[in-house]
N, C-alpha and C. Protein backbone atom coordinates (compact mmCIF):
# COMPACT_ATOMS: atom_id res chain seq x y z
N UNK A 1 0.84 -1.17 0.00
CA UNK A 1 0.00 0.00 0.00
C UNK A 1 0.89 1.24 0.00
N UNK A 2 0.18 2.61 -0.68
CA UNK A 2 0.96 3.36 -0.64
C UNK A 2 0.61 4.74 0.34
N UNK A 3 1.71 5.13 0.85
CA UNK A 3 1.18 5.83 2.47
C UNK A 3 2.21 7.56 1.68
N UNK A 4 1.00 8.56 2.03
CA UNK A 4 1.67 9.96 1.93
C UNK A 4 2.04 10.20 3.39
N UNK A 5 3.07 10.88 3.14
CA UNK A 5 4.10 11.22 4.38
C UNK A 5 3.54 12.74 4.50
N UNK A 6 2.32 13.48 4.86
CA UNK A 6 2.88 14.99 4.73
C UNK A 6 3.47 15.32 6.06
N UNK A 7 4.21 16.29 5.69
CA UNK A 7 5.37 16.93 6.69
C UNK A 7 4.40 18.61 7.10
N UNK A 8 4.74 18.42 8.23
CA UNK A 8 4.51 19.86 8.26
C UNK A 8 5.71 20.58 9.67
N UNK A 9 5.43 21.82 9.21
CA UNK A 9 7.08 22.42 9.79
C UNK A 9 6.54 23.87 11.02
N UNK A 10 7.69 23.75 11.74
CA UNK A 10 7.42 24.84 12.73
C UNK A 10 7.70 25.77 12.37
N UNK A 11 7.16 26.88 12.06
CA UNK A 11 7.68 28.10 11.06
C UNK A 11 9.09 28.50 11.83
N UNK A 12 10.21 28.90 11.71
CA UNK A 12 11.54 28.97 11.98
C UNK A 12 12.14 28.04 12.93
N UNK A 13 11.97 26.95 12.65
CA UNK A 13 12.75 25.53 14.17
C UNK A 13 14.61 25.32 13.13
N UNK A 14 13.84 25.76 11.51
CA UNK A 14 15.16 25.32 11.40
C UNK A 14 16.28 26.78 10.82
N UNK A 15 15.95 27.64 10.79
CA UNK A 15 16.46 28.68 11.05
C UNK A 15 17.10 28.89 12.78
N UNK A 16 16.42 28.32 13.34
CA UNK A 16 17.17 28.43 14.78
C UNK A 16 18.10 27.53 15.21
N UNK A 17 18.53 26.79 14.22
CA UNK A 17 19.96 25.52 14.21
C UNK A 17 21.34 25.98 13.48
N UNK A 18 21.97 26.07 14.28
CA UNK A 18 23.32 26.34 13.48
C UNK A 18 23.23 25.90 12.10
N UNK A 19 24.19 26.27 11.43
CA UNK A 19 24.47 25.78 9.76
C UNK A 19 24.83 24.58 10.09
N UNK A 20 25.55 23.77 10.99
CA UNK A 20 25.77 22.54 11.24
C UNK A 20 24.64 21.81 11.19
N UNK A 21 24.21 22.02 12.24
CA UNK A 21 22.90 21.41 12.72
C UNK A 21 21.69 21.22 11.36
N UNK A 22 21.70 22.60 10.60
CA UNK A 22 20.66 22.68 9.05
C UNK A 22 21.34 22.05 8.55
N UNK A 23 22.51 21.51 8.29
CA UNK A 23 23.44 20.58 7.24
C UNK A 23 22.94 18.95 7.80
N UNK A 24 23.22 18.88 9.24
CA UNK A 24 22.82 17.71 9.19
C UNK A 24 21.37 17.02 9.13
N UNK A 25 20.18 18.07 9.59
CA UNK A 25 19.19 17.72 9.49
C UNK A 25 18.44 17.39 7.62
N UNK A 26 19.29 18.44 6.79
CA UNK A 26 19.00 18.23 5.81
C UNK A 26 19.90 16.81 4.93
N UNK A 27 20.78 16.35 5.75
CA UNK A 27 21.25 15.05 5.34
C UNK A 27 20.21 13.51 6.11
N UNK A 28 19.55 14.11 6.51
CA UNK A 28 18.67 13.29 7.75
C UNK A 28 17.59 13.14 6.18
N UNK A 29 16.86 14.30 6.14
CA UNK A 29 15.52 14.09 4.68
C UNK A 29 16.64 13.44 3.62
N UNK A 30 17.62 13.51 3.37
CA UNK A 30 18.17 13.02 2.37
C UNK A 30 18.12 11.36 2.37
N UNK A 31 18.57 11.26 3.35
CA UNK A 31 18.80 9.24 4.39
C UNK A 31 17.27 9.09 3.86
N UNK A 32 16.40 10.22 4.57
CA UNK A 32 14.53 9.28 4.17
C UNK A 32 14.38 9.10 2.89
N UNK A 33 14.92 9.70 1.64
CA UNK A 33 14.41 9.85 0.31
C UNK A 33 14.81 8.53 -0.42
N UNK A 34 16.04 7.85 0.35
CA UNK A 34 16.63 6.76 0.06
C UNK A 34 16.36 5.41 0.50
N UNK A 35 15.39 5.93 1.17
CA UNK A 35 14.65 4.61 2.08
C UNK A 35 13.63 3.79 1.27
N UNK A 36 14.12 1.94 1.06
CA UNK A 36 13.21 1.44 0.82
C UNK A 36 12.24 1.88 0.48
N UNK A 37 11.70 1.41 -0.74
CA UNK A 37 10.11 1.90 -0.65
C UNK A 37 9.32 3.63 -0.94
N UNK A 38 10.43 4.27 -1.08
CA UNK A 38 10.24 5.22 -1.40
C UNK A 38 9.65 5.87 -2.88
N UNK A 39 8.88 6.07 -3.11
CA UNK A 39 8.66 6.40 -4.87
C UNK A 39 8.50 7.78 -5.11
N UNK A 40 8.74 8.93 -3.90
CA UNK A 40 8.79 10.35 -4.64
C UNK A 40 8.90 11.07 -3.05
N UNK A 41 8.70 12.37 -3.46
CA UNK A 41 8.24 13.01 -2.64
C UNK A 41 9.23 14.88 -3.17
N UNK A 42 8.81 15.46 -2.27
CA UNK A 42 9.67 17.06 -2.78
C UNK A 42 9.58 17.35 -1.21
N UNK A 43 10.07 18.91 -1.20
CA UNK A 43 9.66 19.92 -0.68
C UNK A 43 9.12 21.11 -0.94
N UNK A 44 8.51 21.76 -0.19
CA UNK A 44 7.78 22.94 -0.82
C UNK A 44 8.38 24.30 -0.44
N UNK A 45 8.21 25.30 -1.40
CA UNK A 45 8.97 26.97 -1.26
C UNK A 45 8.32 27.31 0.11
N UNK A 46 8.45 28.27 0.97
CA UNK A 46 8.10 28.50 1.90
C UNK A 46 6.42 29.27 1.61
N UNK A 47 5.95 29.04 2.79
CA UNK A 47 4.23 29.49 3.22
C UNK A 47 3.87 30.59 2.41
N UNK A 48 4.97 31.91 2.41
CA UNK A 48 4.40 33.01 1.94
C UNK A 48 4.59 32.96 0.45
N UNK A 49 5.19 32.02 -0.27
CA UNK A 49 4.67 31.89 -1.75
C UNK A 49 4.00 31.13 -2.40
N UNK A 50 2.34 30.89 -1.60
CA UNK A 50 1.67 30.38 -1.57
C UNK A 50 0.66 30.75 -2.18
N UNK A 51 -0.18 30.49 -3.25
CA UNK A 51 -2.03 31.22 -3.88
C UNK A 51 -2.88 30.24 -3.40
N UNK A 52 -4.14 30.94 -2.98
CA UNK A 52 -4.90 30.20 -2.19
C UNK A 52 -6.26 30.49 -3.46
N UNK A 53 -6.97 29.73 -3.55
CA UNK A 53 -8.08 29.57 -4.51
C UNK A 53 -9.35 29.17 -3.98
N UNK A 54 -10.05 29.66 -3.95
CA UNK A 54 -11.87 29.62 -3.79
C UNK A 54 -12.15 29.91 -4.71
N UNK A 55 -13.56 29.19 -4.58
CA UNK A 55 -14.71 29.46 -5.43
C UNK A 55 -15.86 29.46 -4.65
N UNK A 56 -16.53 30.56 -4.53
CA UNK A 56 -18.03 30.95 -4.06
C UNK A 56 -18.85 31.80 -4.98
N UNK A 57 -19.92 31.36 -4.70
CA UNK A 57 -21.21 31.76 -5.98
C UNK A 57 -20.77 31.78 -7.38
N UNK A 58 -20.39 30.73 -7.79
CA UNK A 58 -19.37 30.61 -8.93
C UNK A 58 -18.52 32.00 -9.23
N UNK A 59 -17.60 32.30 -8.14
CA UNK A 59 -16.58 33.51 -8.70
C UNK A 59 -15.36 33.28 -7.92
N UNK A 60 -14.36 32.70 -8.42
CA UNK A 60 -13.34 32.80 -8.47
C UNK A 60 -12.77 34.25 -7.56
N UNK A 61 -11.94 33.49 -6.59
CA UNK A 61 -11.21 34.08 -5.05
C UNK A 61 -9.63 33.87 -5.28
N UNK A 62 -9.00 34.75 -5.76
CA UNK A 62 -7.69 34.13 -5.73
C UNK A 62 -6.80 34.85 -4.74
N UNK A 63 -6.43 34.29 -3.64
CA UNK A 63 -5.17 35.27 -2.55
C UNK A 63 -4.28 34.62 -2.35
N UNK A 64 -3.14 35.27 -1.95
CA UNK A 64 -1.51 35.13 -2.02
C UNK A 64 -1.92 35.04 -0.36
N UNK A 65 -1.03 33.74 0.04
CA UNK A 65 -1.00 33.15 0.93
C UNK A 65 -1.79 31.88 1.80
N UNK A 66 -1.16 31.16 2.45
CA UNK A 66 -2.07 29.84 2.85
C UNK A 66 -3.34 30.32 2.92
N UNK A 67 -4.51 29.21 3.37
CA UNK A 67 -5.51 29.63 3.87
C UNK A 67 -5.95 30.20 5.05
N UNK A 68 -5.12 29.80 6.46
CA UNK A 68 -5.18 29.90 7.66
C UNK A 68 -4.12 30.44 8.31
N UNK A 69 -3.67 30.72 9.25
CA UNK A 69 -2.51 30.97 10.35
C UNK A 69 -2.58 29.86 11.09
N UNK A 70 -1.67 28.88 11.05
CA UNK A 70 -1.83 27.80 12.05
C UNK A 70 -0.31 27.81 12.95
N UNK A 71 0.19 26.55 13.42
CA UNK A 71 1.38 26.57 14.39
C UNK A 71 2.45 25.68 13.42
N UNK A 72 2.01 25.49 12.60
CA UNK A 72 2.36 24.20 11.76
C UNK A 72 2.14 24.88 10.05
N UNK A 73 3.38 24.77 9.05
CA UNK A 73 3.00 24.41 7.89
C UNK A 73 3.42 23.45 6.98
N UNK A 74 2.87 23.23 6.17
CA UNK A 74 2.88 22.00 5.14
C UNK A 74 4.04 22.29 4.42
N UNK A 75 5.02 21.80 4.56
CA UNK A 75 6.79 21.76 4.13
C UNK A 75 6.80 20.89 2.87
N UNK A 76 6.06 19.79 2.99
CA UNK A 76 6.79 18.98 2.07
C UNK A 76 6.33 17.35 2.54
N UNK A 77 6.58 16.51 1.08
CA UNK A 77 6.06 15.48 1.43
C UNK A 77 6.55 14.16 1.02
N UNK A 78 6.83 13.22 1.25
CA UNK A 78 7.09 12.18 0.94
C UNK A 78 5.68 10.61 0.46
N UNK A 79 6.35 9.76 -0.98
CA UNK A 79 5.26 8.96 -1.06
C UNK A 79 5.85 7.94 -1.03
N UNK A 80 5.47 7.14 0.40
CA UNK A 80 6.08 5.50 0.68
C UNK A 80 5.49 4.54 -0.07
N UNK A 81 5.94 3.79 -0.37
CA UNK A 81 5.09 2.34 -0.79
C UNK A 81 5.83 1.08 0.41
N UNK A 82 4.75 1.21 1.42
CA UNK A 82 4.89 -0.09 2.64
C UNK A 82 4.35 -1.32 3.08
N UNK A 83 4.48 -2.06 3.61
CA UNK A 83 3.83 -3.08 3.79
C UNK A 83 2.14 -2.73 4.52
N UNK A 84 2.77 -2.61 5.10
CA UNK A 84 1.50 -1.45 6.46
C UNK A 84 2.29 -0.21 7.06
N UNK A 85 1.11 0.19 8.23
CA UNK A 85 0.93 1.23 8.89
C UNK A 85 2.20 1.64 9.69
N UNK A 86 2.51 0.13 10.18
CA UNK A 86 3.26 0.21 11.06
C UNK A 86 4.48 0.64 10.73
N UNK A 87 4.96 0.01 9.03
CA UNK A 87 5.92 0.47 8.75
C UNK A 87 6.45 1.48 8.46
N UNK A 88 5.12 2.16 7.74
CA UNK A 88 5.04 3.86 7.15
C UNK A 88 5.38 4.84 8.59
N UNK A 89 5.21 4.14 9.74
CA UNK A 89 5.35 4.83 10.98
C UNK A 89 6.25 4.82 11.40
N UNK A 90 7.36 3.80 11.17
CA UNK A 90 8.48 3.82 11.55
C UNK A 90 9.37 4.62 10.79
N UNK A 91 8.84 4.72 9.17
CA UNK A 91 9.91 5.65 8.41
C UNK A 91 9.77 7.34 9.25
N UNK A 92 7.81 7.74 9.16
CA UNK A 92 7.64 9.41 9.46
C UNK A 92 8.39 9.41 10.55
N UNK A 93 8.61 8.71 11.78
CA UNK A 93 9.47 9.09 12.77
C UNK A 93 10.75 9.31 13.05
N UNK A 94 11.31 9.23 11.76
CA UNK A 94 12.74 9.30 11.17
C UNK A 94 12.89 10.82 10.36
N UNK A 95 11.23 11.50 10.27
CA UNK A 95 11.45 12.48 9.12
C UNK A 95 11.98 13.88 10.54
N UNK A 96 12.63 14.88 10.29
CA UNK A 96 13.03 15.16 11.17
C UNK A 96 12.27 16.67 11.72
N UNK A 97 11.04 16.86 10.88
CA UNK A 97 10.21 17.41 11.32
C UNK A 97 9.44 17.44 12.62
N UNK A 98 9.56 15.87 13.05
CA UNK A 98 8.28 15.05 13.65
C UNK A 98 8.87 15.30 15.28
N UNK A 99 10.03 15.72 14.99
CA UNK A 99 11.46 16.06 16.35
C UNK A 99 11.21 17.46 16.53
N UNK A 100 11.28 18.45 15.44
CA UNK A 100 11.62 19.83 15.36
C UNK A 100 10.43 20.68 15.93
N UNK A 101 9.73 20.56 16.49
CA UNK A 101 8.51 20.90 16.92
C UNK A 101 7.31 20.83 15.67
N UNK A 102 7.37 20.09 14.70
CA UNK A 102 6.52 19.93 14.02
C UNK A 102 5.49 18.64 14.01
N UNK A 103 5.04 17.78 12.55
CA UNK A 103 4.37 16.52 12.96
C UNK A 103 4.43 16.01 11.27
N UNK A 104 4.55 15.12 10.99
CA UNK A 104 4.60 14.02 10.08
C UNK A 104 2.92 13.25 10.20
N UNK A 105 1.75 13.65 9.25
CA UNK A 105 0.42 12.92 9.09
C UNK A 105 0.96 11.85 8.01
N UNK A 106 0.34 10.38 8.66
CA UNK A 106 0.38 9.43 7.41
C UNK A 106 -0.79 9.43 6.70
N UNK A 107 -0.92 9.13 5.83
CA UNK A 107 -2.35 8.66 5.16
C UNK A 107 -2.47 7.90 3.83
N UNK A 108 -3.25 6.60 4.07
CA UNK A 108 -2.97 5.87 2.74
C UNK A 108 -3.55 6.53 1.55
N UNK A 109 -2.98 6.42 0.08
CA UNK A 109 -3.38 6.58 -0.95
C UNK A 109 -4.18 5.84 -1.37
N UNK A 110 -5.63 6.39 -2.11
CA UNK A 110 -6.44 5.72 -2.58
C UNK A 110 -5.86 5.11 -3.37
N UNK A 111 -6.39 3.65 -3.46
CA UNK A 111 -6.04 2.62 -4.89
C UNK A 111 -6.00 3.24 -5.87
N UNK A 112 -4.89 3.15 -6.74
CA UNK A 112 -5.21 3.53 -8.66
C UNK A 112 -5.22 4.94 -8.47
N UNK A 113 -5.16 5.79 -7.48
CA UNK A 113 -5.16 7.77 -7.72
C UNK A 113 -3.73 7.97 -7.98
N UNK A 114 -2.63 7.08 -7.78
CA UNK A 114 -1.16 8.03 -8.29
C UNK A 114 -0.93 6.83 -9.90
């Protein structure tokens, strides 16, 4: 089965790490991309170059920026192909978001949608 990894990030956790520390954490997502089972994934430009899109009373809403202010944003994502749950759980806890004050959601992919 295939399990989406989304990542989501503490807005500056990794701006507050030495260049060491951002070197190694970004060799950490590198280790996950190489992991078994892996068939894609990216990262995303940061929050504020974001277009947000509605549609109400059929008219088109277009604004620059997420939808919400939350504590958490959507960084980036990884797509596992695992046995199960359990396993997809053992990779997100390796993603180094899930440490940084952020959180790693699993969720299986519908059959046949990728």
């Amino acid at each position: 089965m295939q399990y989406a990894l989304l990542i989501y990030s503490r807005p500056g956790a990794a701006e507050a790490l030495s260049p060491g520390e951002q070197a190694a954490v970004h060799d950490e997502y590198m280790a996950v991309r190489k992991e078994p089972g892996m068939v894609g994934g990216a990262a995303l430009h940061p929050v504020e170059t974001a277009t947000t899109v509605r549609v109400q009373d059929a008219q088109m809403l277009v604004t620059d920026g997420p939808f919400a202010d939350t504590k958490e944003i959507f960084a980036g994502f990884y797509l596992l192909e695992a046995d199960d749950l359990d396993a997809a759980t053992e990779v997100a806890a390796r993603i180094p978001a899930a440490r940084l004050g952020g959180a790693v959601e699993i969720r299986p992919v519908v059959a046949g949608a990728s």
